[in-house]
C-alpha atoms as a PDB file:
ATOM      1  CA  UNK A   1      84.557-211.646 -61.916  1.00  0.00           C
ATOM      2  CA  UNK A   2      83.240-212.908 -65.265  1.00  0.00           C
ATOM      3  CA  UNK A   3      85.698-212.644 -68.150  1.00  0.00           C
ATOM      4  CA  UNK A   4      84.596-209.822 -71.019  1.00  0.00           C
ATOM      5  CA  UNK A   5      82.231-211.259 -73.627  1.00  0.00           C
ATOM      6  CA  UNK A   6      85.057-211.988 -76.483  1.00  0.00           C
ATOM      7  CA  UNK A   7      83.924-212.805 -80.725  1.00  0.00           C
ATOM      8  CA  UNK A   8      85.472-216.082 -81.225  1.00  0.00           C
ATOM      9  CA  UNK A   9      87.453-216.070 -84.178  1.00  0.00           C
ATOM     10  CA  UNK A  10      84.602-218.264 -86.492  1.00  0.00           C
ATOM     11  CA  UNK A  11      81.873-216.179 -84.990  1.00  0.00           C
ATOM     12  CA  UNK A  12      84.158-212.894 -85.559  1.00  0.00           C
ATOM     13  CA  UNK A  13      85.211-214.206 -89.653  1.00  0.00           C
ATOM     14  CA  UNK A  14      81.299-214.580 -90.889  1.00  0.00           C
ATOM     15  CA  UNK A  15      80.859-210.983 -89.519  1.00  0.00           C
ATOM     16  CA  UNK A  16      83.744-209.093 -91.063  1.00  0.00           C
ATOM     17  CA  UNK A  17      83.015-211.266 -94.503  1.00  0.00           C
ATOM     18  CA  UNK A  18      78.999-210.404 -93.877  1.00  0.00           C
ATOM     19  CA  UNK A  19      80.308-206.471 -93.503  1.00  0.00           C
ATOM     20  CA  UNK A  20      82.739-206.225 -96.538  1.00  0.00           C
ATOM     21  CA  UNK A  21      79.785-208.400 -98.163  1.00  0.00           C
ATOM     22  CA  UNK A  22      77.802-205.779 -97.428  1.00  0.00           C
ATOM     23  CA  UNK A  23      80.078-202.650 -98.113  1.00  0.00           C
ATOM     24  CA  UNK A  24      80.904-204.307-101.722  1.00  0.00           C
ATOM     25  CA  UNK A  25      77.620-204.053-102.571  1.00  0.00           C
ATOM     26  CA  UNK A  26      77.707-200.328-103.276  1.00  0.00           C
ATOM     27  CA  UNK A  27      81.278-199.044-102.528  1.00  0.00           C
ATOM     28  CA  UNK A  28      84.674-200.133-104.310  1.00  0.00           C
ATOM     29  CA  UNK A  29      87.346-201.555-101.639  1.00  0.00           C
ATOM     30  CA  UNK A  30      89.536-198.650-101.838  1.00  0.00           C
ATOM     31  CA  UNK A  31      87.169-196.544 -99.696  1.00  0.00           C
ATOM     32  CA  UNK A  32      86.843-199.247 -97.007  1.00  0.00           C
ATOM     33  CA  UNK A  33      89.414-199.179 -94.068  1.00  0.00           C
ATOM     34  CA  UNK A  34      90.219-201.605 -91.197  1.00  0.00           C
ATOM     35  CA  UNK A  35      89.370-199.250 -88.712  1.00  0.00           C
ATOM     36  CA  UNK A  36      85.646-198.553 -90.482  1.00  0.00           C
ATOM     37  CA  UNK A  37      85.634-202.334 -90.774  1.00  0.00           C
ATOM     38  CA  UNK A  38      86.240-202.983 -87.073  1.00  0.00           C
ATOM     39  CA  UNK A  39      83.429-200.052 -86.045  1.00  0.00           C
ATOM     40  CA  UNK A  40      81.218-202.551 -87.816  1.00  0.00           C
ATOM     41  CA  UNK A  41      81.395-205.451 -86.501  1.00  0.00           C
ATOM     42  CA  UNK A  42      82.492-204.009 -83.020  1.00  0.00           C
ATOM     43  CA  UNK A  43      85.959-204.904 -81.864  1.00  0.00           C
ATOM     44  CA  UNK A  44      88.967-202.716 -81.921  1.00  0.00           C
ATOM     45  CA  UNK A  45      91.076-202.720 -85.149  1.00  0.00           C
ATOM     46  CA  UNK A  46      93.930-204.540 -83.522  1.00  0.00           C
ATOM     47  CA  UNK A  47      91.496-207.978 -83.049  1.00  0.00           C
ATOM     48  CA  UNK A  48      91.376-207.767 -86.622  1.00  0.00           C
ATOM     49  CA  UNK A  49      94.722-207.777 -87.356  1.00  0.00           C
ATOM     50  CA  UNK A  50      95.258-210.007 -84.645  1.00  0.00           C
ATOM     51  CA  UNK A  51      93.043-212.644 -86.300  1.00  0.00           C
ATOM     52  CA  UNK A  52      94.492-211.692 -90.121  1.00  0.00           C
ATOM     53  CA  UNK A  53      97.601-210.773 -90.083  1.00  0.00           C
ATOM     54  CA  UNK A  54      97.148-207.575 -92.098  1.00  0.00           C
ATOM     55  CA  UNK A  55      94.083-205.759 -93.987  1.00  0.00           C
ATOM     56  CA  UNK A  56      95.453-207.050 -97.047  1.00  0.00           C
ATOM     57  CA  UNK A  57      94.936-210.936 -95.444  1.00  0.00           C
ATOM     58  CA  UNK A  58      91.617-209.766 -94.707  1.00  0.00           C
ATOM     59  CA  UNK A  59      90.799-208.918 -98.178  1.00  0.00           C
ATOM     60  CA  UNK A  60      91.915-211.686 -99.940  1.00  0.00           C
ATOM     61  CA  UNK A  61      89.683-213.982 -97.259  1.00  0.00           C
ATOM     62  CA  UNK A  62      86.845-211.874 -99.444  1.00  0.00           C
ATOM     63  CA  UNK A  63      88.457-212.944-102.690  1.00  0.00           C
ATOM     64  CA  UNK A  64      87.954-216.447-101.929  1.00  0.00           C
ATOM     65  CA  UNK A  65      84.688-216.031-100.767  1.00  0.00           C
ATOM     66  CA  UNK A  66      84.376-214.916-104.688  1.00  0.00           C
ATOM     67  CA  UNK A  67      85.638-217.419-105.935  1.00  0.00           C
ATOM     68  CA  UNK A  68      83.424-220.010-104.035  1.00  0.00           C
ATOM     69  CA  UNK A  69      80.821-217.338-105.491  1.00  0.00           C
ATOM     70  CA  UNK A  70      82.039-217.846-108.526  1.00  0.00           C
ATOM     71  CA  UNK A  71      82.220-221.765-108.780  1.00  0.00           C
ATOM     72  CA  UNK A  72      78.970-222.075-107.190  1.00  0.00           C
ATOM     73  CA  UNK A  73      76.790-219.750-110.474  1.00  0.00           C
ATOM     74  CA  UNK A  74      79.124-221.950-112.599  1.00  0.00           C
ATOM     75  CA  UNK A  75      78.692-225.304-110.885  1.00  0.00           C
ATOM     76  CA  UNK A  76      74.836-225.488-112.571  1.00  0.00           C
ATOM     77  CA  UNK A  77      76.272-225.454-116.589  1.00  0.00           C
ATOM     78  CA  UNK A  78      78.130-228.902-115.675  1.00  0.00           C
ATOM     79  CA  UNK A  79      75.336-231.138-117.633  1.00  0.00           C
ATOM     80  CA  UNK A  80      75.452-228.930-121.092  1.00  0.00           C
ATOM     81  CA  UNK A  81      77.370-230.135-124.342  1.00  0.00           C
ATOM     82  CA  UNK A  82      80.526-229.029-124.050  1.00  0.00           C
ATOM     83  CA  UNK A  83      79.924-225.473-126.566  1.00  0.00           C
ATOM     84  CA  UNK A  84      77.096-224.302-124.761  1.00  0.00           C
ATOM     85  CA  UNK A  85      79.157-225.258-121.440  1.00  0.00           C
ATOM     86  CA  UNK A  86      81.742-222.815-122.664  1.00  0.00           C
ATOM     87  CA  UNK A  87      79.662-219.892-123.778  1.00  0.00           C
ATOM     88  CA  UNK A  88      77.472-220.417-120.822  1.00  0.00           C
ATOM     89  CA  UNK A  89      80.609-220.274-118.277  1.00  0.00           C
ATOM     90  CA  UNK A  90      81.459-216.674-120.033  1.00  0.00           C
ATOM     91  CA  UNK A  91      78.142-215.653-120.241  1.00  0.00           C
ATOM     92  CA  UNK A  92      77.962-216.341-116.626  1.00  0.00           C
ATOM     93  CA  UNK A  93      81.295-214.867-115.983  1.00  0.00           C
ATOM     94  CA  UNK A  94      80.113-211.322-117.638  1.00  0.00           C
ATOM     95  CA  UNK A  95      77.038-211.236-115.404  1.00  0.00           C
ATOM     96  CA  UNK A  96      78.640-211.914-112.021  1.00  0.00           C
ATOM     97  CA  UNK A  97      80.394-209.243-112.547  1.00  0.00           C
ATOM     98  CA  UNK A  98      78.130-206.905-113.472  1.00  0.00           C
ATOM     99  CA  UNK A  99      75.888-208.277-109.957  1.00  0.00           C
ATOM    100  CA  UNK A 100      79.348-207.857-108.260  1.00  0.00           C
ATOM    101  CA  UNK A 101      81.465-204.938-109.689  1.00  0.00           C
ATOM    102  CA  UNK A 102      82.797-204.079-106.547  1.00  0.00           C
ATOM    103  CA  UNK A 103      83.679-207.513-105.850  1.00  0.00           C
ATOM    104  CA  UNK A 104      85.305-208.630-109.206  1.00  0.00           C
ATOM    105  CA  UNK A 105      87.127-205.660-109.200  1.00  0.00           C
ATOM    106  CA  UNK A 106      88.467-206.127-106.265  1.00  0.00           C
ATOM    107  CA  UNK A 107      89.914-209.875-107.378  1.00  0.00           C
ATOM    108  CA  UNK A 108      91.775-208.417-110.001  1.00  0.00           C
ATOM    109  CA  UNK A 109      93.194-205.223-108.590  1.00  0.00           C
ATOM    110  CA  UNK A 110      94.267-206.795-105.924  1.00  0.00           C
ATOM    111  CA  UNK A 111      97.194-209.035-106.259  1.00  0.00           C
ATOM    112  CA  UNK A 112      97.486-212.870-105.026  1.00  0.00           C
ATOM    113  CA  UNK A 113      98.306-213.683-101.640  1.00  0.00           C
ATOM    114  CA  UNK A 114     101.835-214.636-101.328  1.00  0.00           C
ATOM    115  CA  UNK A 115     102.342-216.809 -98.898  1.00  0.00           C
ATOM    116  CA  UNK A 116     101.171-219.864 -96.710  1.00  0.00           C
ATOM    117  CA  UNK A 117      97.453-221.229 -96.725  1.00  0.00           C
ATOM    118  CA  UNK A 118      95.953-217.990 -98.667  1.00  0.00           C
ATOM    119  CA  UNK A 119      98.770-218.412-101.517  1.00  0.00           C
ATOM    120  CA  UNK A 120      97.708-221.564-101.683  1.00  0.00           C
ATOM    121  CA  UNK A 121      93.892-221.727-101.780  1.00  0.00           C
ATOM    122  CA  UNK A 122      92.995-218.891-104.050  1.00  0.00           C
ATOM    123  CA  UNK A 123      95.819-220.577-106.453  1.00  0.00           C
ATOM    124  CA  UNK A 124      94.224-223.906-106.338  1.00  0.00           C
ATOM    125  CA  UNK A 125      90.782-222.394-106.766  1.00  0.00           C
ATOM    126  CA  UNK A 126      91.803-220.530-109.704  1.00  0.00           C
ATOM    127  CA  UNK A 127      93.135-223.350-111.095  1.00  0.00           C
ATOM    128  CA  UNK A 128      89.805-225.123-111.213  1.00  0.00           C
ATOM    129  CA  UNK A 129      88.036-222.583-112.719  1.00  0.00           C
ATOM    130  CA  UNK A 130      90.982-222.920-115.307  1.00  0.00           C
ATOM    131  CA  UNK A 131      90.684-226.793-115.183  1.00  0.00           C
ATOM    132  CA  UNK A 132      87.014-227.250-116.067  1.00  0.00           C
ATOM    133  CA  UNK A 133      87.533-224.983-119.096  1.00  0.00           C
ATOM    134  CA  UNK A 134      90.227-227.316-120.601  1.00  0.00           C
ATOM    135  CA  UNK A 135      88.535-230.307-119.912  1.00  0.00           C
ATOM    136  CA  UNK A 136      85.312-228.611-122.081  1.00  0.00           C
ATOM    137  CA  UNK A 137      87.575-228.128-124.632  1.00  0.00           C
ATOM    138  CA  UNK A 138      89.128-231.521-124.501  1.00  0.00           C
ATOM    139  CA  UNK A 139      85.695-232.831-124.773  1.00  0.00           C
ATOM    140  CA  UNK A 140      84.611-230.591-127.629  1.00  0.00           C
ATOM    141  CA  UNK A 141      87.992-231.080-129.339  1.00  0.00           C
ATOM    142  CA  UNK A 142      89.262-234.817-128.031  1.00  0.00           C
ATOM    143  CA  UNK A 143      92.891-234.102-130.490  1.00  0.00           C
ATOM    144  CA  UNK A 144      93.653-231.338-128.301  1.00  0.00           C
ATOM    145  CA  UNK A 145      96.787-232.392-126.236  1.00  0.00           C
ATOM    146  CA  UNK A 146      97.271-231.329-123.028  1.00  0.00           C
ATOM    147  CA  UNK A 147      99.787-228.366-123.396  1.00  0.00           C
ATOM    148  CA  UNK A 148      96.954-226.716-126.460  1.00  0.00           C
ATOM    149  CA  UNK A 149      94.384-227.073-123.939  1.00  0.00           C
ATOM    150  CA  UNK A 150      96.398-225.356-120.983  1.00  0.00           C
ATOM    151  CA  UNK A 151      97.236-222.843-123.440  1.00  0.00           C
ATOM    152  CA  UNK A 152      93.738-221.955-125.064  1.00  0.00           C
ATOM    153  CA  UNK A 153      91.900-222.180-121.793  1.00  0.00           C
ATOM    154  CA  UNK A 154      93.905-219.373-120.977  1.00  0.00           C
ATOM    155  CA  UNK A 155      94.050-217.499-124.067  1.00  0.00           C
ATOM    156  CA  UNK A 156      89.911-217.887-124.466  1.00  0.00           C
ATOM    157  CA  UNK A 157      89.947-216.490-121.192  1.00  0.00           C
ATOM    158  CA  UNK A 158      92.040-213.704-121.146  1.00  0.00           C
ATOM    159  CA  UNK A 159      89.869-212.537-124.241  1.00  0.00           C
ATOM    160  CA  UNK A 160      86.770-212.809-122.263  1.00  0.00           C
ATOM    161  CA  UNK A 161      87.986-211.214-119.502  1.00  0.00           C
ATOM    162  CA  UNK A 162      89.013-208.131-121.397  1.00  0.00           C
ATOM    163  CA  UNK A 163      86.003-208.148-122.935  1.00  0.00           C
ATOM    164  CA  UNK A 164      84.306-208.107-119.243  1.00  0.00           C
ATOM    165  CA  UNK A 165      86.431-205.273-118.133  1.00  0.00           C
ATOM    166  CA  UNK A 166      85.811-203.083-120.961  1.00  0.00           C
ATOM    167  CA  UNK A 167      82.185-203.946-121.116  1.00  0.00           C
ATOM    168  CA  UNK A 168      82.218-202.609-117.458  1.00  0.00           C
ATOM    169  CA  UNK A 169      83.913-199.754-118.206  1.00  0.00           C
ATOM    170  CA  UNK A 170      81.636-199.108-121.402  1.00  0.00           C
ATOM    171  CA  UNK A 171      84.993-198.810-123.754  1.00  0.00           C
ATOM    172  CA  UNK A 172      83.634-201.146-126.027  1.00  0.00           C
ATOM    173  CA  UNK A 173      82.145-198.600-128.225  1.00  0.00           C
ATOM    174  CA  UNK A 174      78.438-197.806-130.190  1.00  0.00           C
ATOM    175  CA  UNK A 175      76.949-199.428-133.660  1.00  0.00           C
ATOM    176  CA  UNK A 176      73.855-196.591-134.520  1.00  0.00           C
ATOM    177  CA  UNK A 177      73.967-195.250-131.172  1.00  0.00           C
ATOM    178  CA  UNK A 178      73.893-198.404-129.072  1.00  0.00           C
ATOM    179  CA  UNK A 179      76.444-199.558-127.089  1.00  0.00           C
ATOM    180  CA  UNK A 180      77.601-202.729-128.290  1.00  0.00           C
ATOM    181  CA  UNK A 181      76.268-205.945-126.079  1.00  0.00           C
ATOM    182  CA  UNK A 182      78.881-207.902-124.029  1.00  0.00           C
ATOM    183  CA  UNK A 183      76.972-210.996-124.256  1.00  0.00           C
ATOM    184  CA  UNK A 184      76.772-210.461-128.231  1.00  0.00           C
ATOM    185  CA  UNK A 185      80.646-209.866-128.098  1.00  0.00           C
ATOM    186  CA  UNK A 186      81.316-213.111-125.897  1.00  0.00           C
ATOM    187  CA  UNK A 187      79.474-215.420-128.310  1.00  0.00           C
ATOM    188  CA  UNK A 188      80.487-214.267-131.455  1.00  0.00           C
ATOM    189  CA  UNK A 189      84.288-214.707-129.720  1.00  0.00           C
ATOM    190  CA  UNK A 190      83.283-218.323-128.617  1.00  0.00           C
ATOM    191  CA  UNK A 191      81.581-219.119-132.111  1.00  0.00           C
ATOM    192  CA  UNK A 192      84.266-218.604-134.013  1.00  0.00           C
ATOM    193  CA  UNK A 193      86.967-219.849-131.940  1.00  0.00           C
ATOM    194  CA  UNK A 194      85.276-222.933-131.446  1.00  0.00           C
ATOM    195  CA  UNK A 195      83.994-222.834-135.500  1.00  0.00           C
ATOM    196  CA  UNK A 196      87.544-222.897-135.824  1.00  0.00           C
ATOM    197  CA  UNK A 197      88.763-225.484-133.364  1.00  0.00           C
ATOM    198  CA  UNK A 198      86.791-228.327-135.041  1.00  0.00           C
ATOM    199  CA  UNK A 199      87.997-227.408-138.351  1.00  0.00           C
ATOM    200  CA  UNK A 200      91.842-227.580-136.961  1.00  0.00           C
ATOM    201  CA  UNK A 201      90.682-231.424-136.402  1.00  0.00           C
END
């Protein structure tokens, strides 16, 4: 008797990634659950955590699938001089998230995997992204040591970020009954952070 037709586990990844791909379009993670997930793509919830370990697995195979997201709308800035590199990397930051709310939110509210392979490839992808913004600054600064650079990528960051998740949340607040532009935010933030970099020279 032939054997039931079984997903192999490559074949059975690209479809739950195509489906949560697909939920995150329109629907925050909180309202998915494995068991919706495995109606989707056919199998019986326990394959799933068979092949993952846990839902939580699952979902942070999605956030590295962002992140390769991510460094791919980022890889194209590469050949600009190194300031408009750095406001076009936030720039582009802001609008992937607001093509991919469900998905960005879901990177952040969702802590780092903790152990093994995932632990380990999210961290070093993160680190990249991290990475290529010190180097611009290096390169836009050259008397920047090592330790500054490590320490303003991040704090450049963490103020674009926050100005990303407020400008999603519209808390940024109105000038004459507008709300005020993330984009206009992010380069004023840039311009005089950088204005002020080459003057620390």
């Amino acid at each position: 008797m032939a054997r039931p037709r079984q997903h192999a586990p490559e074949a059975l990844h690209a479809q739950v990634m195509s489906a949560c791909d697909a939920w995150l379009q329109d629907n925050p993670v909180h309202s998915l659950s494995l068991r919706a997930l495995a109606r989707q793509v056919g199998c019986a919830p326990s394959t799933l955590l068979k092949l993952y370990g846990s839902f939580g697995n699952l979902l942070q195979h999605v956030n590295l699938e962002t992140l390769d997201l991510l460094r791919g709308v980022i890889a194209p800035l590469e050949d600009a001089g190194p300031e408009s590199r750095l406001k076009g990397l936030a720039l582009a930051y802001w609008q992937f998230a607001q093509r991919e709310p469900y998905r960005w939110q879901l990177l952040f509210d969702f802590p780092l995997a903790q152990e093994g392979e995932l632990d380990r490839r999210q961290s070093d992808m993160i680190e990249a992204l991290f990475v290529r913004v010190e180097a611009t600054l290096k390169e836009y600064q050259p008397a920047l040591d090592d330790l500054e650079a490590r320490r303003l990528s991040r704090t450049l960051w963490g103020s674009v970020h926050g100005l990303v998740q407020l400008g999603l949340n519209e808390r940024l607040g109105y000038w004459q009954g507008q709300q005020l532009e993330v984009g206009e935010l992010i380069d004023q933030l840039l311009t005089t952070i950088l204005a002020g970099l080459r003057k620390s020279a």
